[in-house]
Structure formats: structure tokens, C-alpha cells
Protein backbone atom coordinates (compact mmCIF):
# COMPACT_ATOMS: atom_id res chain seq x y z
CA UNK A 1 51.30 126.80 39.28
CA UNK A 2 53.88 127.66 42.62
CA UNK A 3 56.43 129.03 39.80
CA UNK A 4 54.27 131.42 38.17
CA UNK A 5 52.35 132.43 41.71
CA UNK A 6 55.74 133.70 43.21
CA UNK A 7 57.56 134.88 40.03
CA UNK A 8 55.65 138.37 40.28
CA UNK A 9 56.50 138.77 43.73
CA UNK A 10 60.60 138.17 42.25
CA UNK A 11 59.81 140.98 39.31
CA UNK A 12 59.02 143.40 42.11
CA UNK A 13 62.25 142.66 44.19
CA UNK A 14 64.15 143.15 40.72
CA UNK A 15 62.54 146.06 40.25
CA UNK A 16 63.20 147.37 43.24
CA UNK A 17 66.81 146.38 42.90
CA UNK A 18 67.21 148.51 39.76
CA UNK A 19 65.96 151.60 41.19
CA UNK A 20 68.40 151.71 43.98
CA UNK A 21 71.39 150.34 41.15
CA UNK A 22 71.02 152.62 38.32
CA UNK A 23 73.82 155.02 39.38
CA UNK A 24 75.25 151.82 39.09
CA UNK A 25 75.46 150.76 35.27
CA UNK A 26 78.22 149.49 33.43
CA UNK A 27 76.59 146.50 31.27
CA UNK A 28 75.03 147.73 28.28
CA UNK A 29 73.14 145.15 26.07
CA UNK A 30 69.74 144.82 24.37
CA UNK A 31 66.92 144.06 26.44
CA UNK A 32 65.50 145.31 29.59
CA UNK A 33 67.01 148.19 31.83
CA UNK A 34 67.88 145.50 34.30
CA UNK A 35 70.68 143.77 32.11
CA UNK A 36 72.36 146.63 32.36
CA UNK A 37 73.09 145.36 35.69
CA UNK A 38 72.52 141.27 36.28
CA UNK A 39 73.36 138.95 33.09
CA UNK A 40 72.89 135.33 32.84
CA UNK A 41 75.68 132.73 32.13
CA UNK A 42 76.46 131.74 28.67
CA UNK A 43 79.61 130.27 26.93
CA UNK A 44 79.73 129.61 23.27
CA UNK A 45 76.44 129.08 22.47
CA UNK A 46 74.48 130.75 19.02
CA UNK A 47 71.32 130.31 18.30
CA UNK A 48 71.50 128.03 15.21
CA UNK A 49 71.71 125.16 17.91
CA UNK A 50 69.03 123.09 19.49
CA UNK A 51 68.15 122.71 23.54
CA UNK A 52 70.89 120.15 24.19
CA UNK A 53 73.84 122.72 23.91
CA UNK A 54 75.98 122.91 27.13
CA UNK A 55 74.12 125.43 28.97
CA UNK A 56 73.60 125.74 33.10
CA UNK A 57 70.30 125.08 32.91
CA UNK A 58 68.34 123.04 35.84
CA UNK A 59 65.72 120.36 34.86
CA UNK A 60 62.97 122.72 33.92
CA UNK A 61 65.32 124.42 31.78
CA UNK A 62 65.94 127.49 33.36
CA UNK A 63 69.03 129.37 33.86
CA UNK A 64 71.14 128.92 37.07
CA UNK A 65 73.87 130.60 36.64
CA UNK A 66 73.76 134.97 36.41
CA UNK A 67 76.61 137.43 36.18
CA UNK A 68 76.53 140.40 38.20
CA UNK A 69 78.31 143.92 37.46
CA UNK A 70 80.33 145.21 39.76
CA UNK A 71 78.67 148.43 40.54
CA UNK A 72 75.35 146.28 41.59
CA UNK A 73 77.88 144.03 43.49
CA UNK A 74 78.74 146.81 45.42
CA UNK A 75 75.22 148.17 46.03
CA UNK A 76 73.63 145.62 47.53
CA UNK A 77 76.70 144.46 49.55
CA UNK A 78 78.45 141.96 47.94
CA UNK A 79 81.61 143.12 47.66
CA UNK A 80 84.89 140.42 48.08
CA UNK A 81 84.29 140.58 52.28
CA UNK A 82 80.66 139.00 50.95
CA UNK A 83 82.20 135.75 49.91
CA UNK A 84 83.36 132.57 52.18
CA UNK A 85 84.96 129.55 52.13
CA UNK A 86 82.81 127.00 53.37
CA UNK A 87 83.99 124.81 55.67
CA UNK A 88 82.81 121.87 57.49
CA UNK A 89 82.47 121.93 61.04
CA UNK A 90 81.00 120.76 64.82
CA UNK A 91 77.29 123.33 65.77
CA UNK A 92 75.48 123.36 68.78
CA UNK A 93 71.54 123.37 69.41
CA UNK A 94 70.92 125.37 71.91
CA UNK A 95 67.56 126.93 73.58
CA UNK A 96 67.46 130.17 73.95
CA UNK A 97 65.75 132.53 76.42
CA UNK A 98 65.42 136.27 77.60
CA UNK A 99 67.77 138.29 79.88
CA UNK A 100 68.47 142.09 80.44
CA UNK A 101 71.52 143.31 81.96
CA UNK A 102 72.01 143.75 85.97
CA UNK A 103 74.48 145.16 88.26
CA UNK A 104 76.61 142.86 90.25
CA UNK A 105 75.16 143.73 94.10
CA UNK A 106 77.79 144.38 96.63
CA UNK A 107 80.37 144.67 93.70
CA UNK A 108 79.31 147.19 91.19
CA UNK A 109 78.45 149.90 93.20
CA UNK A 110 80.53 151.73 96.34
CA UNK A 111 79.06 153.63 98.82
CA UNK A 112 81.99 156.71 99.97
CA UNK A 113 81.85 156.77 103.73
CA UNK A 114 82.96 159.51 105.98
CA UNK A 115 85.96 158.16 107.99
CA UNK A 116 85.78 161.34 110.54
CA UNK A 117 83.18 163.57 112.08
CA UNK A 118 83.83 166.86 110.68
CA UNK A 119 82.40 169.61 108.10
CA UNK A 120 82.56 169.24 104.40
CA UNK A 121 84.98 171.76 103.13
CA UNK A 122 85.59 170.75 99.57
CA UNK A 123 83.81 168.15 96.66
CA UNK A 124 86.45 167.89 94.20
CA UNK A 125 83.54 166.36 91.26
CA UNK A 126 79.95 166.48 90.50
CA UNK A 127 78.07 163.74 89.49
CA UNK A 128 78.35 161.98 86.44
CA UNK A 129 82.19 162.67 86.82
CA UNK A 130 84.71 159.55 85.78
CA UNK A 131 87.45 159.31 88.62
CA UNK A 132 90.38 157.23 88.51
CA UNK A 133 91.90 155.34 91.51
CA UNK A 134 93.28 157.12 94.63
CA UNK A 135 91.52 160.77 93.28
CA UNK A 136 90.55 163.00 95.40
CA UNK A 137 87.00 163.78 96.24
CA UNK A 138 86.18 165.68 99.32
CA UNK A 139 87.93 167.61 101.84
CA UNK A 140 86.44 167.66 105.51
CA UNK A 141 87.60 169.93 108.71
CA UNK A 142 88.17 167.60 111.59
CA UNK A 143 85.40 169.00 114.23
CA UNK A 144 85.90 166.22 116.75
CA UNK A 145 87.93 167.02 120.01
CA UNK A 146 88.73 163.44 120.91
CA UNK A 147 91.06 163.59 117.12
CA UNK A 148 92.50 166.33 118.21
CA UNK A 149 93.22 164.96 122.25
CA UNK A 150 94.50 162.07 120.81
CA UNK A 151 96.79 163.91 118.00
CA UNK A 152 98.22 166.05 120.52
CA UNK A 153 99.34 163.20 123.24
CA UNK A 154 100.69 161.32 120.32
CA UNK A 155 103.13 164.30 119.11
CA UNK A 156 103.70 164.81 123.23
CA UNK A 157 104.78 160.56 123.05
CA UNK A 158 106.75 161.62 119.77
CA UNK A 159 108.72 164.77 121.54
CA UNK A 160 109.19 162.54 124.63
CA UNK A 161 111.20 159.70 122.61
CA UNK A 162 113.01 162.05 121.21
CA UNK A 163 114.41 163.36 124.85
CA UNK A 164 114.77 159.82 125.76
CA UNK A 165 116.85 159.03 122.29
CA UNK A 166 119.33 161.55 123.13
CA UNK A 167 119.52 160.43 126.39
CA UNK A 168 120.53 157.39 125.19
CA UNK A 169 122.92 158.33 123.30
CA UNK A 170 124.79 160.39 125.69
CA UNK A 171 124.77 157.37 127.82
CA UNK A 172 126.51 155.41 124.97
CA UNK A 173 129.46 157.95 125.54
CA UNK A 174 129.65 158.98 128.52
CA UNK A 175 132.03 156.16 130.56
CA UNK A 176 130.61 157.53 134.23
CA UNK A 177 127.09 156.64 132.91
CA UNK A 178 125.82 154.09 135.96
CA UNK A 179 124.32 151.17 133.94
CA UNK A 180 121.22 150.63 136.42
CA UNK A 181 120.58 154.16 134.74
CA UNK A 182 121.06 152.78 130.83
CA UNK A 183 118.74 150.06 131.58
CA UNK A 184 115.83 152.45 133.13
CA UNK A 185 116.44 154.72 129.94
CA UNK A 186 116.04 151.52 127.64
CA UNK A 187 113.09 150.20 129.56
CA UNK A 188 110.93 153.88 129.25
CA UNK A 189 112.17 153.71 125.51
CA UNK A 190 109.79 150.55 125.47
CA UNK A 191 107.14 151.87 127.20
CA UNK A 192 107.11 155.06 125.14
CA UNK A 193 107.13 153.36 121.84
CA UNK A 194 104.01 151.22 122.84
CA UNK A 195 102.51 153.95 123.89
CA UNK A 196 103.06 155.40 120.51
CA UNK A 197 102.17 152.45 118.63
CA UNK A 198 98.77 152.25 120.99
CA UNK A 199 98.03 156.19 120.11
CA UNK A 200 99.07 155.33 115.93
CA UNK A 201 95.91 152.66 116.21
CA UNK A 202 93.86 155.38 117.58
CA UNK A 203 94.53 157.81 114.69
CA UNK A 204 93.92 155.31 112.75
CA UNK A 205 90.56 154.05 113.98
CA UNK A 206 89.51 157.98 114.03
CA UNK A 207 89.83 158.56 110.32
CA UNK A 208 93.18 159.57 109.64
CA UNK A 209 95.65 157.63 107.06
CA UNK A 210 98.84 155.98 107.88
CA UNK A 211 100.16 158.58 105.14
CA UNK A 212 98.58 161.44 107.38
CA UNK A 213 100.59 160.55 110.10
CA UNK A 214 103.65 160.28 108.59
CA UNK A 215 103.76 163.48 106.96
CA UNK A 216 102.03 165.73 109.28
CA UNK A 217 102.40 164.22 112.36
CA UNK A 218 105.93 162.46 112.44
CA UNK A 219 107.42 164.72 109.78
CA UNK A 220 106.11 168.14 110.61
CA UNK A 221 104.79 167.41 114.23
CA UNK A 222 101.43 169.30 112.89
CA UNK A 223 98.09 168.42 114.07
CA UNK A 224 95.87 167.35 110.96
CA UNK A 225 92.41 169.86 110.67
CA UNK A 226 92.09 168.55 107.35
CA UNK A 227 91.44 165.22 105.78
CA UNK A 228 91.10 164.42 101.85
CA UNK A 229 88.69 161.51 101.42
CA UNK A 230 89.70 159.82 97.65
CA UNK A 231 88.56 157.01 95.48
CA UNK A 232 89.54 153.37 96.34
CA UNK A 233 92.57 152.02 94.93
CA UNK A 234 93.24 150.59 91.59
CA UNK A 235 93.52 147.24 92.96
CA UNK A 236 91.24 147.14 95.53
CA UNK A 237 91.37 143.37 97.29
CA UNK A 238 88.06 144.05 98.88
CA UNK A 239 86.33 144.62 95.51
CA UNK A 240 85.85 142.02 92.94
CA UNK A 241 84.36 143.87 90.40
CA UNK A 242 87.98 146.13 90.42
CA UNK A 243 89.57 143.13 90.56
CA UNK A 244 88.37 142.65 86.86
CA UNK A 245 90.42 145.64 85.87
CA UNK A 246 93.99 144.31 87.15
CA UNK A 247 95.69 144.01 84.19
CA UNK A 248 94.31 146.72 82.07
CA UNK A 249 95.86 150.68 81.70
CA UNK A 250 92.97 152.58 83.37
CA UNK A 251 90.32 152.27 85.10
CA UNK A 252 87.69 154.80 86.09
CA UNK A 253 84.77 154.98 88.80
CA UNK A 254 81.75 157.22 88.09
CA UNK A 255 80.41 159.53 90.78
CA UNK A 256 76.87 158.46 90.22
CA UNK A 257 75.43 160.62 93.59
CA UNK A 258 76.39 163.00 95.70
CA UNK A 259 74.97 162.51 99.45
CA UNK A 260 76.80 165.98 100.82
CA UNK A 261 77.33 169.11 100.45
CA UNK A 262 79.73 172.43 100.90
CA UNK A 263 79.85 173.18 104.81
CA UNK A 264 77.06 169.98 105.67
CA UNK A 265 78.43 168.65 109.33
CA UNK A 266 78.87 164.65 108.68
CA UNK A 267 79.22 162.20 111.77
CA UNK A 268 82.01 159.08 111.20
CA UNK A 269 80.50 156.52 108.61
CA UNK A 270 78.09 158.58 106.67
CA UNK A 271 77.73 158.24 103.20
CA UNK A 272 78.94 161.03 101.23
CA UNK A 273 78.59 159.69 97.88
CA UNK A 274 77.91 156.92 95.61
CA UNK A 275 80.64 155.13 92.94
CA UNK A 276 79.82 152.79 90.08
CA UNK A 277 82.00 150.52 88.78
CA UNK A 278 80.30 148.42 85.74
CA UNK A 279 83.70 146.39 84.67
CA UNK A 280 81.74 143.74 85.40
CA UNK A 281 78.18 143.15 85.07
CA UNK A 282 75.51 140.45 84.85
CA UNK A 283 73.42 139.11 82.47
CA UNK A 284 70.09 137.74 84.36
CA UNK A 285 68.21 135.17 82.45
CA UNK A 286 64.64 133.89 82.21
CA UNK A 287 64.03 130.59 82.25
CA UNK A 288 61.10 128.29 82.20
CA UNK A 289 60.67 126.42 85.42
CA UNK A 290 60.22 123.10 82.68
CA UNK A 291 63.56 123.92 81.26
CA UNK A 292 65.66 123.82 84.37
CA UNK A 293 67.05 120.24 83.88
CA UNK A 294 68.79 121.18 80.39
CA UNK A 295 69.94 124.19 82.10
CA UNK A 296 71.07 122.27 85.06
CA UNK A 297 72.83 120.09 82.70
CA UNK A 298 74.42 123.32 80.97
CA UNK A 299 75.73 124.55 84.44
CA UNK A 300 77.75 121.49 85.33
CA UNK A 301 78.62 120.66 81.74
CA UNK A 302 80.26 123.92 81.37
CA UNK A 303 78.49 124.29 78.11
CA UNK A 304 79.35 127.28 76.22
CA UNK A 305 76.89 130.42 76.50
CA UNK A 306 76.03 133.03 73.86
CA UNK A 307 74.37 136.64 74.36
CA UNK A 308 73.14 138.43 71.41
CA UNK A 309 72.17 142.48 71.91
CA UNK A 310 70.00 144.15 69.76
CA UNK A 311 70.40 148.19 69.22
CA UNK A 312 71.16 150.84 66.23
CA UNK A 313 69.94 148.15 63.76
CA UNK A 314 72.97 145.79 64.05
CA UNK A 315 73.13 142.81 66.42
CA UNK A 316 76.00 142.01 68.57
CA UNK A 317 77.21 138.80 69.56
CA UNK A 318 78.91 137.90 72.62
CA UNK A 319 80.27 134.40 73.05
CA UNK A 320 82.79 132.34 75.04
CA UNK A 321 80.10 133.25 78.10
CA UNK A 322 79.21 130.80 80.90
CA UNK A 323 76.67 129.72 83.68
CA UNK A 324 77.67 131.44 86.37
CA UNK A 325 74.12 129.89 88.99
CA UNK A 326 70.60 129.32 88.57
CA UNK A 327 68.03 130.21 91.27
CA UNK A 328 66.33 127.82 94.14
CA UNK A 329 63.44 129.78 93.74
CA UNK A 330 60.79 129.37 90.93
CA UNK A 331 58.03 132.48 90.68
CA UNK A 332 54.75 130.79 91.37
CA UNK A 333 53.14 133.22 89.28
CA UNK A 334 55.12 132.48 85.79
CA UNK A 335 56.82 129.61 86.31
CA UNK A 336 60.20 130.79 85.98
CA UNK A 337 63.23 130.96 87.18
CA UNK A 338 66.22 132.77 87.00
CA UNK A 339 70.08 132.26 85.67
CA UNK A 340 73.20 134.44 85.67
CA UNK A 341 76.24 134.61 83.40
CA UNK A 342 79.26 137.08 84.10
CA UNK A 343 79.65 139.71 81.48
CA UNK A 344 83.00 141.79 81.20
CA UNK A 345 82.64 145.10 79.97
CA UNK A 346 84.48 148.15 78.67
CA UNK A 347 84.18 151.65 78.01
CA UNK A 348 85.30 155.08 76.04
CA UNK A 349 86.33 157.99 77.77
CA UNK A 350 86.55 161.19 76.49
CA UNK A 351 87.19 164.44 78.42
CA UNK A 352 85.02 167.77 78.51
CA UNK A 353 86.44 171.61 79.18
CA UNK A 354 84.76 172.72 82.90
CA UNK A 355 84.56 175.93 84.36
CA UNK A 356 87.73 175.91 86.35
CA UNK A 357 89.24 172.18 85.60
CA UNK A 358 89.10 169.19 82.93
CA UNK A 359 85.94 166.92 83.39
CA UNK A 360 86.10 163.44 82.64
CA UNK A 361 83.60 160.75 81.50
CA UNK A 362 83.14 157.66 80.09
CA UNK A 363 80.63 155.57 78.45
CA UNK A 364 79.59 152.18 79.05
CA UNK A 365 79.50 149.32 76.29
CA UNK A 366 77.09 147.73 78.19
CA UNK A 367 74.72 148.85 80.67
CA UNK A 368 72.30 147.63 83.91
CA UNK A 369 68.59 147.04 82.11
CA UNK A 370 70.37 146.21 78.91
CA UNK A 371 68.21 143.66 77.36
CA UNK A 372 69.43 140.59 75.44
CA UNK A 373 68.99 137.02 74.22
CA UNK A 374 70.92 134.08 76.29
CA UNK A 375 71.36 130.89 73.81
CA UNK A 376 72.70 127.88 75.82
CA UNK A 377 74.40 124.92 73.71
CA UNK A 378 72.49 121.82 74.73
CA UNK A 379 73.21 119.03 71.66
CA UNK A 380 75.67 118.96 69.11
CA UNK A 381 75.68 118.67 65.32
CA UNK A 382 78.64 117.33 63.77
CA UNK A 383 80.54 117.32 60.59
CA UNK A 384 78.05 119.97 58.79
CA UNK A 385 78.04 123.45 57.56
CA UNK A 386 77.29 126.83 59.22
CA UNK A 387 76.54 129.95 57.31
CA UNK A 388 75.51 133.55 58.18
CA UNK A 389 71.30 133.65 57.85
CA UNK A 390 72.00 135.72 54.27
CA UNK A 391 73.60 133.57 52.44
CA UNK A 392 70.69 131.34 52.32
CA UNK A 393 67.98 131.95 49.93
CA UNK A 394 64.36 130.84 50.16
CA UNK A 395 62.75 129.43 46.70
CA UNK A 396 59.65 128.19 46.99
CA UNK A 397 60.14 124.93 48.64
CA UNK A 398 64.13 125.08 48.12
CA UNK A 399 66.89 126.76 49.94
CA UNK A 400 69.16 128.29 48.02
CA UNK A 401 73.07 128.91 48.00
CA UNK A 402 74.75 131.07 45.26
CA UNK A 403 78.25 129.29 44.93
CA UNK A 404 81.48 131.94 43.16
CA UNK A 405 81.94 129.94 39.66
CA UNK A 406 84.38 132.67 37.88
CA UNK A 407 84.77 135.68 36.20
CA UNK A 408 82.74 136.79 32.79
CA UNK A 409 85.29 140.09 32.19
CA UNK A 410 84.87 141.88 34.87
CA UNK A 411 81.48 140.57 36.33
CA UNK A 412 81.38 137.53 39.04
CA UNK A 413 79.32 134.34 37.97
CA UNK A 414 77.41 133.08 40.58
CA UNK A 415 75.42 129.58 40.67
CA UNK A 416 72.51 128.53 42.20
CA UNK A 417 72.83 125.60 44.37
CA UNK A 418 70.26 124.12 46.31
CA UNK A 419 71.04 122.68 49.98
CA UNK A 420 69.60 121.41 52.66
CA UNK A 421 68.92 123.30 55.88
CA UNK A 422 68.97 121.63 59.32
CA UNK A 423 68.66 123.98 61.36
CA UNK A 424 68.51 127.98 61.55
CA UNK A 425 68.98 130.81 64.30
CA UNK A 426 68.95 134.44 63.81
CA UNK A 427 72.10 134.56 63.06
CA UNK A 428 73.19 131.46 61.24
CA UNK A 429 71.75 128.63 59.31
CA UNK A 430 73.10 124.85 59.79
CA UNK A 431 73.02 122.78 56.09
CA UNK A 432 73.71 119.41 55.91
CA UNK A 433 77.50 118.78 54.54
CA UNK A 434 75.54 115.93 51.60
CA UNK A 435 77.53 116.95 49.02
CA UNK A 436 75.15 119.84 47.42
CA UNK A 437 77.85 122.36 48.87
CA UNK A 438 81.64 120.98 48.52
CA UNK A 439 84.05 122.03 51.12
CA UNK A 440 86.41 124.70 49.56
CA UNK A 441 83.58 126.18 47.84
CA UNK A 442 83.31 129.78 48.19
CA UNK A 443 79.58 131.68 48.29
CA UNK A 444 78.19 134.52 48.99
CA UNK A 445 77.30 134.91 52.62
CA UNK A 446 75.52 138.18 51.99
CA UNK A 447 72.53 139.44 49.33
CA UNK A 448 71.38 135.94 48.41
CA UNK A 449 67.71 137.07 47.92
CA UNK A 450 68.83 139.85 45.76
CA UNK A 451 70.66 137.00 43.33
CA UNK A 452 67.71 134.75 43.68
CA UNK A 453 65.33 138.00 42.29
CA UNK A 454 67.30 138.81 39.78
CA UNK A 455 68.19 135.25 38.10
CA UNK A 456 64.28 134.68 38.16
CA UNK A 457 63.63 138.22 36.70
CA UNK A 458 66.34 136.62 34.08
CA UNK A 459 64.36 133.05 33.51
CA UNK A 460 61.10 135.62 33.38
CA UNK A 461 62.32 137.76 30.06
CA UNK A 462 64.38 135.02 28.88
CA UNK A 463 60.41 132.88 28.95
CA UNK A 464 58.60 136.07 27.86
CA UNK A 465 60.94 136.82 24.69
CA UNK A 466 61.19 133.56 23.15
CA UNK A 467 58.10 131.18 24.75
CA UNK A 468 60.52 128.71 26.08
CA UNK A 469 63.63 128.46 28.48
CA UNK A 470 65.52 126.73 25.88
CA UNK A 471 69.16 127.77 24.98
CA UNK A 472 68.16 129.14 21.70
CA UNK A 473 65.68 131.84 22.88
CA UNK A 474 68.54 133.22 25.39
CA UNK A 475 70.47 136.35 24.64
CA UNK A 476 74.26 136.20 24.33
């Protein structure tokens, strides 16, 4: 009764197989349009013979062994990347639970502040620009007297050591020179390079770079109007998130706002614009306030975290992850709480043709409101077998593995093996290492259901030809 209640619903898979195969056809024998593509396993048998030849046949008598042609082989996937070795190995339960994406705060995004009071003369980008390191990104006229008081005493204390310098030095050869005189020379030489050192502090708490005053200043003895305002450093020590980036070739900040604009008068410390840096995000997980023991556990265990993205129709796995805290807080209203992991990213760049210079941008692998799965290893499994979730076949009650026996000419042969299941994700299914599935074996970890379809479309004809699953009503 279950065999011939399902076997319809395996014709129409078949079927649907064929249609989206025929380009595909290579095998030509009597019989149905689909044997052109899937043939069942035979050696040496005729038909003269009686239902005790040597035939793959399970205990019902039905075929469990099929050949496939290669052109069907390739169009439902299962090409030579399709087939494993299995192997036996250690698995780990885990509980899994919903997170999305989140920036890191204080860390993944940098507020630009205005180190002077001035106007804005200049913005180098517009938004959605990528800047590297050190780049340039707005110029601003110095408006504020006290700068420019405090620029012009310091090249007065620069002219003024100078004199006293050359003083000096005419002391050092001049053998009339009264010492008492030497010493008063060498003591304003003191006074004058405090003084200097004092004024350097000033510039410096006004805005103005050390590399300012060394080029304009104590090179050129020019008072700075103009100050460029650029991106932080590549290795920024005040910036964890940059920190991430210390050992790769490039790294890139994205304007993400602008706060100013052309000829806008800015006081010290306002905010002229707004940097991202995603290097390194979050992942913020969801957690049942009745879970938090196993996830305590998980935390200060060290156990291994997974995150699994959905998007574009393919699933991405990210592993090697781990517990980075878990809230003190539980949300009275859902009874949940919340985890985080640390989640390195990357990005592509790619450069675009402006008006009047070369725009650059880049694109984030993984962005803030990103949703994913979190799956936490909680117990282990040991000594069994893990396969991906399509190389396991459902059959009625069974679960079904289609094992790589050999070759018939050019077509693979491919046997059904049942095997025990104990215990299945989305992405992989756990089977028991009992001895159904050797170690060494080699199966196909992709198109099982399309196997499983067409070997009972097989055992279907074979039954409807002949009234019998026996090896004498079988083509060869």
C-alpha cells in the first residue's frame, strides 16, 4: 500500500527530470524515453534464467542499483565535484537562534571634527566616496586671531634664537669674549627655547599639525591661513575597528555624511563629516531568556560558533566564530536576551570616472541589518558521519544514500544504500557510522532525490512490462 501511494508522486519527478534532460541523450535502447537517460544495473544475466540469478535486487525484488548517462549527470549536477569520500568524524549539536548584523558603536563609525575655527574652503569627496588613510578631505581658512597672535610670536621666538645662535657662536671665537657674557647668552638660549617649546603646544592645541609647523613655520617662517583636515591613519591606535586592518594592503573609509559645506564658518570641534569603517562588525543574537545557561556554558567553554546568511538563493556559511558577551538585561516583554559574536569583514573596490577626478568605492561583504542564523555547539557526537543535506534521500520511511559502485561504459553505477540519520541541520545531515555506509566509500553528495526518482521510475516499467520485479522480466 505505502509503495504504490508514493510511486506516482516518483513518475512525476522522472518525468520532470526528462523534460529538462532531453538535450541530454546519449543512451539509446528499447523502452521508454527515459532510458535514454537513467539505466538499471545488470551483469550477465539473459532471460532463460530464473529469479535467483545474481542481480542487485533488495528483498522485495526490486532493482537498487541504476546507471546514469553522463549528459543527465551533468544536468542535474552531479558531475565528479558531486561525489565524496565519506569519512568518519566528531559533530556538534548545537541550538540555533536569530541575529542580524550591527555596527560596532564607538568603533565602526568616526565622526571628522574641525580642529580650528575657520571657513570651509574646500571638500575634497562627496558622500558615498571610499578614502584611504591620511587623504585629504577639507580645506579650511584659519579665521581665528588668537592662531594667528600666537603664530606670529612663535616665528618672533624662532628669529630671536636665531640672533642669539650667532651670538653664540661669535663668542666661541672671539678670545676677548668676557665669559659672564657666554653664560647670559647660554642662559636666554634656554629661556627662548622654552618659550618656543611653550608656543609649539599652543599651535598645537589650536589645530595646527606638528607637520604644519615644520614646514611652514620653521622651514619657510610663513604663517599658516590654511589647514587640510584628512582621514585618520592607517593604523590608528585609538580605533579598534582599524586595528582589524593592520596587516592587510588597503584599507578604505567611506564618507557616509557630509555635515559642511563650501564657505560654512565652523567653530573648533564641529563635526564636518561622518566615516564608516565596517572591517569589523557584529553579529547580535536572539536568545531565549530559558536558554541562557547553555549559552552561558558556550561563552566560557569557548565553544565554536557558526553564522549562516541567506541571499541570491545560495547560503553562506561562516564558521570558526565565537561568543564575544551576552546581555544582563532580559526584555520583559519577550523574554529574551541578547548575544554578540565578532564578525570580520571585507570588501571590493572598484573605481568610477568623475567630473574632474577618479571616484572610488567599495562594497561591503557584509553589512549593519544583515540578517542571519547563529548555531552554537552545545553536545558532541562522536565517531559518525556528516554529509551535505543532498546527499540524503527520503524513501518512504528510509533514508537513502546512493554509494559510486563503477563504471557501465561510460555511465556511473550508483547504489542505493539505506542509512540511518541522527541528526539533520540545513545544511548537513549526521548518520550513524553502523556499518550501512563504509568509510572510504564515495557517494553522491548532490541530486540524491533525482537518483531515488529515477531508479523507482525504473522498478515502475520494469513491474509494468513483465508483472513481476524478477530478473527475467528486466531489460538488458
Amino acid at each position: 500500500m505505502k509503495t504504490t501511494a508514493l510511486k506516482p508522486f516518483h513518475t512525476i519527478l522522472a518525468c520532470i527530470l526528462l523534460g529538462t534532460l532531453a538535450v541530454g541523450a546519449v543512451y539509446m535502447t528499447q523502452g521508454t524515453a527515459l532510458e535514454r537517460f537513467l539505466h538499471h544495473h545488470h551483469d550477465g544475466c539473459d532471460h532463460d534464467h530464473d529469479d535467483d540469478c545474481d542481480h542487485d535486487h533488495d528483498h522485495h525484488g526490486e532493482m537498487t542499483e541504476i546507471a546514469i548517462t553522463p549528459t543527465a549527470a551533468r544536468n542535474i549536477g552531479l558531475d565528479d565535484s558531486a561525489i565524496a569520500t565519506v569519512e568518519v568524524t566528531d559533530f556538534y549539536k548545537s541550538f540555533s537562534f536569530p541575529a542580524i548584523v550591527v555596527e560596532r558603536p564607538g568603533f565602526s563609525q568616526l565622526t571628522v571634527p574641525s580642529p580650528v575655527s575657520g571657513v570651509v574652503t574646500r571638500i575634497y569627496h562627496e558622500a558615498g566616496v571610499a578614502v584611504g588613510p591620511e587623504e585629504p578631505l577639507f580645506d579650511i581658512l584659519l579665521n581665528q586671531q588668537e592662531s594667528v597672535k600666537t603664530q606670529t610670536e612663535f616665528l618672533l621666538l624662532l628669529q630671536k634664537r636665531n640672533i642669539n645662535a650667532a651670538e653664540l657662536e661669535r663668542a666661541g671665537l672671539d678670545p676677548l669674549f668676557v665669559p659672564r657674557q657666554r653664560r647670559e647668552l647660554e642662559y636666554e638660549k634656554f629661556q627662548i627655547d622654552s618659550e618656543i617649546e611653550i608656543q609649539e603646544n599652543m599651535l598645537l592645541l589650536q589645530g595646527l599639525s606638528e607637520t604644519d609647523i615644520a614646514e611652514s613655520l620653521k622651514k619657510n617662517n610663513t604663517i599658516i591661513r590654511n589647514i587640510t583636515v584628512y582621514a585618520p591613519p592607517f593604523k590608528n591606535k585609538d580605533n579598534v575597528a582599524s586595528q582589524a586592518h593592520a596587516n592587510d594592503e588597503e584599507h578604505y573609509f567611506t564618507i557616509d555624511e557630509l555635515f559642511v559645506s563650501v564657505g560654512q564658518n565652523i567653530a573648533v570641534g564641529d563635526a564636518l563629516g561622518l566615516l564608516t569603517d565596517y572591517c569589523k562588525l557584529a553579529v547580535k543574537g536572539k536568545v531565549f531568556a530559558v536558554n541562557e545557561r547553555m549559552l552561558v556554558e558556550a561563552l566560557t567553554s569557548g565553544s565554536r560558533v557558526t553564522a549562516a546568511f541567506e541571499g541570491n538563493g545560495n547560503r553562506e556559511i561562516v564558521e570558526g566564530l565565537r561568543l564575544r558577551s551576552i546581555d544582563n538585561k532580559i526584555d520583559t516583554a519577550s523574554g529574551t536576551l541578547f548575544c554578540y559574536v565578532d564578525l570580520r569583514n571585507r570588501f571590493t573596490d572598484y573605481a568610477v570616472n568623475g567630473e574632474s577626478n577618479l571616484r572610488r568605492y567599495i562594497q561591503w561583504h557584509f553589512k549593519p541589518g544583515q540578517r542571519c542564523e547563529l548555531y552554537v555547539e552545545v553536545e558532541p557526537l562522536p565517531n559518525c558521519i556528516v554529509l551535505p543535506v543532498d546527499a540524503v534521500a527520503k524513501d518512504i520511511n528510509e533514508m537513502i544514500v546512493f554509494e559510486w559502485v563503477g563504471n557501465e561504459e561510460e555511465k556511473k553505477v550508483w547504489r542505493k544504500t539505506p542509512v540511518h540519520v541522527i541528526h539533520r541541520t540545513k545544511d548537513v545531515v549526521v548518520i550513524a557510522n553502523d556499518g550501512a555506509l563504509l568509510p572510504g566509500s564515495q557517494v553522491a553528495v548532490r541530486g540524491a532525490s533525482f537518483i531515488l526518482a529515477a531508479l523507482d521510475s525504473a522498478n515502475q516499467r520494469a513491474l509494468a512490462a513483465g508483472g513481476s520485479l524478477g530478473c527475467g522480466d528486466h531489460d538488458h
